[in-house]
Structure formats: C-alpha cells, structure tokens
N, C-alpha and C. Protein backbone atom coordinates (compact mmCIF):
# COMPACT_ATOMS: atom_id res chain seq x y z
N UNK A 1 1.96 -73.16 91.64
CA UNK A 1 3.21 -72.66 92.17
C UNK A 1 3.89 -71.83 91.08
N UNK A 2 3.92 -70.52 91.76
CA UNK A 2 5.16 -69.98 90.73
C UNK A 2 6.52 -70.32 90.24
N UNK A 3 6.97 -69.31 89.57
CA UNK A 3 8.28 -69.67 88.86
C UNK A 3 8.97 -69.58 89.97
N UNK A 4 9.21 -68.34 90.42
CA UNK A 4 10.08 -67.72 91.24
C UNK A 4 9.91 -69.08 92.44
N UNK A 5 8.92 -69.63 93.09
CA UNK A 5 9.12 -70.81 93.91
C UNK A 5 9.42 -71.68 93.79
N UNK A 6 9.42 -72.02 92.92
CA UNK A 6 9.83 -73.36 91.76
C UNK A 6 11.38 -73.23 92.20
N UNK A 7 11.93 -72.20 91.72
CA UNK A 7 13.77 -71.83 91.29
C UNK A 7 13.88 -71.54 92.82
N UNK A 8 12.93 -71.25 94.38
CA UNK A 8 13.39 -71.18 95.52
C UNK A 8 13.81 -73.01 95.49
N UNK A 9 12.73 -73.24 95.90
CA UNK A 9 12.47 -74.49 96.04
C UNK A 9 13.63 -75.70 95.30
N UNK A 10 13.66 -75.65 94.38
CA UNK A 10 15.04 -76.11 93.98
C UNK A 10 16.55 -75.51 94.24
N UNK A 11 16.54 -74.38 94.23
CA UNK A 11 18.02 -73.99 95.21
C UNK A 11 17.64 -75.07 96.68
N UNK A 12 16.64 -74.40 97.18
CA UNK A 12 16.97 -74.95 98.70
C UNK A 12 17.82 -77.09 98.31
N UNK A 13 16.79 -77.43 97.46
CA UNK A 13 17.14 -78.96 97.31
C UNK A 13 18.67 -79.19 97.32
N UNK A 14 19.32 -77.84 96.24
CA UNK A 14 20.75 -78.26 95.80
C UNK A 14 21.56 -78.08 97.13
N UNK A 15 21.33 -76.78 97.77
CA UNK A 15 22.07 -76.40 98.85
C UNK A 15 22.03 -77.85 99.97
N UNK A 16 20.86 -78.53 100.26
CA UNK A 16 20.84 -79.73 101.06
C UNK A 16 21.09 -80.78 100.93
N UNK A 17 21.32 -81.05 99.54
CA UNK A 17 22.09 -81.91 98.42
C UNK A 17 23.85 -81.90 98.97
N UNK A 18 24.17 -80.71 98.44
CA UNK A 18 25.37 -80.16 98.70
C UNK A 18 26.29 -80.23 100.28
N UNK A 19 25.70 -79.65 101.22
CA UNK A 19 25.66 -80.14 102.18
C UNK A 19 26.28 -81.40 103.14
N UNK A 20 24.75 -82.55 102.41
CA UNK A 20 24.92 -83.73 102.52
C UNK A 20 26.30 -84.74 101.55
N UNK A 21 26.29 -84.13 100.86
CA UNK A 21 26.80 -84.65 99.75
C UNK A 21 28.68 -84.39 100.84
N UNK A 22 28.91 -82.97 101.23
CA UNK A 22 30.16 -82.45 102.02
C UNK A 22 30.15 -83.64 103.17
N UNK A 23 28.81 -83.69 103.82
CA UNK A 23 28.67 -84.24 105.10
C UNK A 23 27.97 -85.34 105.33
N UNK A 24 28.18 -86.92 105.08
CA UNK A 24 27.91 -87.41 104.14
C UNK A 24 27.17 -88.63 105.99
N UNK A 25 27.70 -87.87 106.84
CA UNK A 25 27.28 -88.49 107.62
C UNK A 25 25.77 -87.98 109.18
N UNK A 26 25.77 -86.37 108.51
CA UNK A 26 24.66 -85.97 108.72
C UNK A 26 23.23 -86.50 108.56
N UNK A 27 22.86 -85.87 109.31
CA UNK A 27 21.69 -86.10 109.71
C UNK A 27 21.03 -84.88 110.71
N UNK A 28 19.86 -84.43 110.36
CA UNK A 28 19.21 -83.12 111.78
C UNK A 28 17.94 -82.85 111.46
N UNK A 29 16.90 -82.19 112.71
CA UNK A 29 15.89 -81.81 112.40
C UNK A 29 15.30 -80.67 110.88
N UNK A 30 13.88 -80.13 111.09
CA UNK A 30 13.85 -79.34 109.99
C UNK A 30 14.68 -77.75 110.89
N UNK A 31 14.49 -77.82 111.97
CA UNK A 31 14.85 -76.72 112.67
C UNK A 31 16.45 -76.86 112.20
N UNK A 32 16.99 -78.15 112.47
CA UNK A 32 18.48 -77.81 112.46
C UNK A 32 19.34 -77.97 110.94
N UNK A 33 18.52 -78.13 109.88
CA UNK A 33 18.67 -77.92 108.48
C UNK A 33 18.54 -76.52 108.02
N UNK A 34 17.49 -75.85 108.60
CA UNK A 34 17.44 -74.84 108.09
C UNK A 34 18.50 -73.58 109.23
N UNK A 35 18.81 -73.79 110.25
CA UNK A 35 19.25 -73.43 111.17
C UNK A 35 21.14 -73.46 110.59
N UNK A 36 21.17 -74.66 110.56
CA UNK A 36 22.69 -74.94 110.65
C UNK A 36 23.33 -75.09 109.01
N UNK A 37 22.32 -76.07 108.06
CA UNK A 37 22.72 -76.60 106.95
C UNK A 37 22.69 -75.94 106.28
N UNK A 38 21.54 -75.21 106.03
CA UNK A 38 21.56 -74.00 105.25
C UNK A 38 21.89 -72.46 104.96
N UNK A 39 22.30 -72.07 106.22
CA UNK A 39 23.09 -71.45 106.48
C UNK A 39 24.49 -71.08 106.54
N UNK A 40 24.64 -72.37 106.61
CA UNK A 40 26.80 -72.88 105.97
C UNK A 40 26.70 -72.77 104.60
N UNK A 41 25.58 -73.63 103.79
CA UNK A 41 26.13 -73.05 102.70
C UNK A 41 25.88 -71.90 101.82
N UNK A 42 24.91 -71.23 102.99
CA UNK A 42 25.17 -69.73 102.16
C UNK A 42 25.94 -69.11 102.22
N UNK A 43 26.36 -68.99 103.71
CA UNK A 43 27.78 -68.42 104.22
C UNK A 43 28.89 -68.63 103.13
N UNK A 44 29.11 -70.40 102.68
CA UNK A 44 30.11 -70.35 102.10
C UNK A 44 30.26 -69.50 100.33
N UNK A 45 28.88 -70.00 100.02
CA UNK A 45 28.56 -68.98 98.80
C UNK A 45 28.71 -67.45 98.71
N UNK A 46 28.00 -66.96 100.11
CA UNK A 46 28.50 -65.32 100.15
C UNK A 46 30.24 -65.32 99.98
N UNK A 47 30.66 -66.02 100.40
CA UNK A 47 32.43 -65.67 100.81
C UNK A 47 32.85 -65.96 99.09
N UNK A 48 32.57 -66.42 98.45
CA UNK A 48 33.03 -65.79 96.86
C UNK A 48 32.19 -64.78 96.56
N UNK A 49 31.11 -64.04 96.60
CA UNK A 49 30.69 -63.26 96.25
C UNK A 49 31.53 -62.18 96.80
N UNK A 50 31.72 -62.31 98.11
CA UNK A 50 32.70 -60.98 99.28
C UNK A 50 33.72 -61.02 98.56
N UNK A 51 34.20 -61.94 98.18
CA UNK A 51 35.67 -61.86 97.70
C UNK A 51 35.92 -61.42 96.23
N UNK A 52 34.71 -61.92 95.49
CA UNK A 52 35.04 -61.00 94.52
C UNK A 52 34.72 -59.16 94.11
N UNK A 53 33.79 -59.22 95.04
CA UNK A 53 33.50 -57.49 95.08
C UNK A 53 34.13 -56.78 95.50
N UNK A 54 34.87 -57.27 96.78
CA UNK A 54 36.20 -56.61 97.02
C UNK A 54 37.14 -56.77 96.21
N UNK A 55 37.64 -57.73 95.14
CA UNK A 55 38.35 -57.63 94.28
C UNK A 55 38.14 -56.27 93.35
N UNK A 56 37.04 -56.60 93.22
CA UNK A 56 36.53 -55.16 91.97
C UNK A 56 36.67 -53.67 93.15
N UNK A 57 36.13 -53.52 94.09
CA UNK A 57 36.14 -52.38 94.80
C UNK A 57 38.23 -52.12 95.02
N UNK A 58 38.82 -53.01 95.32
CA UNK A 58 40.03 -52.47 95.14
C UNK A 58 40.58 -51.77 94.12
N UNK A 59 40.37 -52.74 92.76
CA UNK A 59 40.41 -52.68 91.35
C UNK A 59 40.18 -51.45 91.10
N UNK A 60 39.01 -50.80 91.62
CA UNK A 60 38.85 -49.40 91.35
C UNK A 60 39.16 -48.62 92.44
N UNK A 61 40.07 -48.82 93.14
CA UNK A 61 40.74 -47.34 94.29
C UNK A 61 39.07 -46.98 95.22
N UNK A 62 37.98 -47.66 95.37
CA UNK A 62 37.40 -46.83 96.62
C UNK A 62 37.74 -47.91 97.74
N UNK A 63 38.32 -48.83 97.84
CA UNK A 63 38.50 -49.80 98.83
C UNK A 63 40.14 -50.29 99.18
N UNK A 64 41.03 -49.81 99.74
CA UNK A 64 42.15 -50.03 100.02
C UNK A 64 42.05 -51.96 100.93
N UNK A 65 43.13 -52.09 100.74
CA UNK A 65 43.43 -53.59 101.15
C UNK A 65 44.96 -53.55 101.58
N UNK A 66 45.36 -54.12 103.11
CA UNK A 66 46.31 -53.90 103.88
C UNK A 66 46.57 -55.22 104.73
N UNK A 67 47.97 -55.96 104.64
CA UNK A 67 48.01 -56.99 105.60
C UNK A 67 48.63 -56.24 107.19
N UNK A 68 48.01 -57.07 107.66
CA UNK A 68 48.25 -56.65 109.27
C UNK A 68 49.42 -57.64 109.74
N UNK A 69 49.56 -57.56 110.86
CA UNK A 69 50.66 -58.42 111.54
C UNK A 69 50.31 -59.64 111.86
N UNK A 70 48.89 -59.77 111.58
CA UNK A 70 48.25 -61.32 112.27
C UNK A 70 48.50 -62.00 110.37
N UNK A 71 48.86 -61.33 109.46
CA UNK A 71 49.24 -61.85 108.05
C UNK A 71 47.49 -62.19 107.46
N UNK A 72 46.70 -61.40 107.83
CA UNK A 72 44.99 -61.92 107.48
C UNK A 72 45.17 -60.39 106.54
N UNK A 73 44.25 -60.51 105.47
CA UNK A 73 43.82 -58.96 105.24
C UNK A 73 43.19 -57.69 105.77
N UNK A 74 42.77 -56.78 105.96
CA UNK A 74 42.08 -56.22 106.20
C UNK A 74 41.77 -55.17 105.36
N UNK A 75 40.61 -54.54 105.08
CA UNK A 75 39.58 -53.13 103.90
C UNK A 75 39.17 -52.23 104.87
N UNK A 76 39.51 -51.52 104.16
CA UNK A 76 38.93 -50.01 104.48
C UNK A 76 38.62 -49.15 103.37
N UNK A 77 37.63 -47.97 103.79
CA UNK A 77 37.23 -47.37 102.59
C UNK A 77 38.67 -46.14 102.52
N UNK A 78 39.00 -45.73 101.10
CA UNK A 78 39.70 -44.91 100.78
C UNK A 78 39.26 -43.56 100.63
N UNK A 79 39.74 -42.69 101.60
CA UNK A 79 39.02 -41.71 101.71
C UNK A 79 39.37 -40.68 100.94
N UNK A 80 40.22 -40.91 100.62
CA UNK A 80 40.08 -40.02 99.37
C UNK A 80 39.54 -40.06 97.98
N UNK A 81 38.83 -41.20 97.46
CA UNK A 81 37.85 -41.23 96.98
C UNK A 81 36.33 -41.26 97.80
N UNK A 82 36.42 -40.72 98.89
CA UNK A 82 35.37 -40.28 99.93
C UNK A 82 34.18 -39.37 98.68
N UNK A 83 34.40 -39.15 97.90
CA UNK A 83 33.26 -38.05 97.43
C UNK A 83 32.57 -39.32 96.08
N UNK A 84 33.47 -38.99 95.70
CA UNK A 84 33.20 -40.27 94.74
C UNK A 84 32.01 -42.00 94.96
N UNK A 85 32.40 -42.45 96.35
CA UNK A 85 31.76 -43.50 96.99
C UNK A 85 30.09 -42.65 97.15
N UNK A 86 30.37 -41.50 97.79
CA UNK A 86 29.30 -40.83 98.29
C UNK A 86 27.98 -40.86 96.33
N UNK A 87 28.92 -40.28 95.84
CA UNK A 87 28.26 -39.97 94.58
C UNK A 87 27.83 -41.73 94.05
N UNK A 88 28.47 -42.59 93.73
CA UNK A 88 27.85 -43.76 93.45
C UNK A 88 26.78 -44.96 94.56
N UNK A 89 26.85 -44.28 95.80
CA UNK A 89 25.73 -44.96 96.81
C UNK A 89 24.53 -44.05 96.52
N UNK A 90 24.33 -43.00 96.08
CA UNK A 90 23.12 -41.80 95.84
C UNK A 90 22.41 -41.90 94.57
N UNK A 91 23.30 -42.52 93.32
CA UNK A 91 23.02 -43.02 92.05
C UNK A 91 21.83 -43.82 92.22
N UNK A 92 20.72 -43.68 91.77
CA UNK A 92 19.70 -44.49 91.36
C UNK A 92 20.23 -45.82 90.56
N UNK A 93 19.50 -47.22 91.05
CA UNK A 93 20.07 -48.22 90.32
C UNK A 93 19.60 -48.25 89.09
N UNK A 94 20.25 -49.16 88.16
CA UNK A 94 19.79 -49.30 86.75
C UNK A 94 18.88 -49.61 86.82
C-alpha cells in the first residue's frame, strides 16, 4: 500500500472517528457512512476553507461582500477588478 493510501485511509478513520465521536449514538450501513457520515464532515471542513478564501478574496477587492435584508451575507465578483480576476484564472499554477 502506498503512502498516499495510507494518509487516504487514515483521514477516512478520523473523519468516522469524528463523526461518531459528534454522534455518539449512531450507527449506519457502509452505504450510509459513506453517503451521509462522510459527507457532513467534509461539508463541514469545506465551510472553513469557503470561509476563509473568501476572507482573502475580499481582502483583496476581486470579491465584494454585502448583507441583504434576510441579515445572511452574500459575494459577488467585483467587476471592476473584472480584468484582473480574468488575468489571475489564465496564470499557469505554480
């Protein structure tokens, strides 16, 4: 077994760890672990990642941030750095 499966294979453990550990009274198939369990906690992991990239994308003016009347946030791209966004999605990655 490789590395790279090794370091899958143990995320998956922590995430079902984690999980269980939240939900302490669970229990589900392999269908509904990988379906339901593991999927919440990626979800919840993406939502700091979302939140901090939009931090940084505001931080730098291509992403405006606006409360609405429902008091939730909402993003949009700033179009006037419209050329700019264009020029750093075309950039070859490091």
């Amino acid at each position: 077994m490789c590395q790279t499966e090794k370091a899958e294979k143990a995320e998956v453990a922590q995430e079902i760890l984690a999980y269980l550990a939240e939900n302490t009274e669970a229990q589900d198939t392999l269908e509904g672990i990988v379906e339901w369990w593991l999927l919440k906690q990626r979800i919840k992991r993406q939502m700091v990642t979302v939140k901090e990239a939009l931090a940084e994308l505001i931080a730098s003016g291509l992403v405006i941030e606006h409360e609405s009347k429902d008091s939730r946030n909402h993003y949009r791209i700033n179009r006037r750095k419209a050329r700019q966004i264009r020029a750093l999605l075309n950039r070859e990655p490091d």
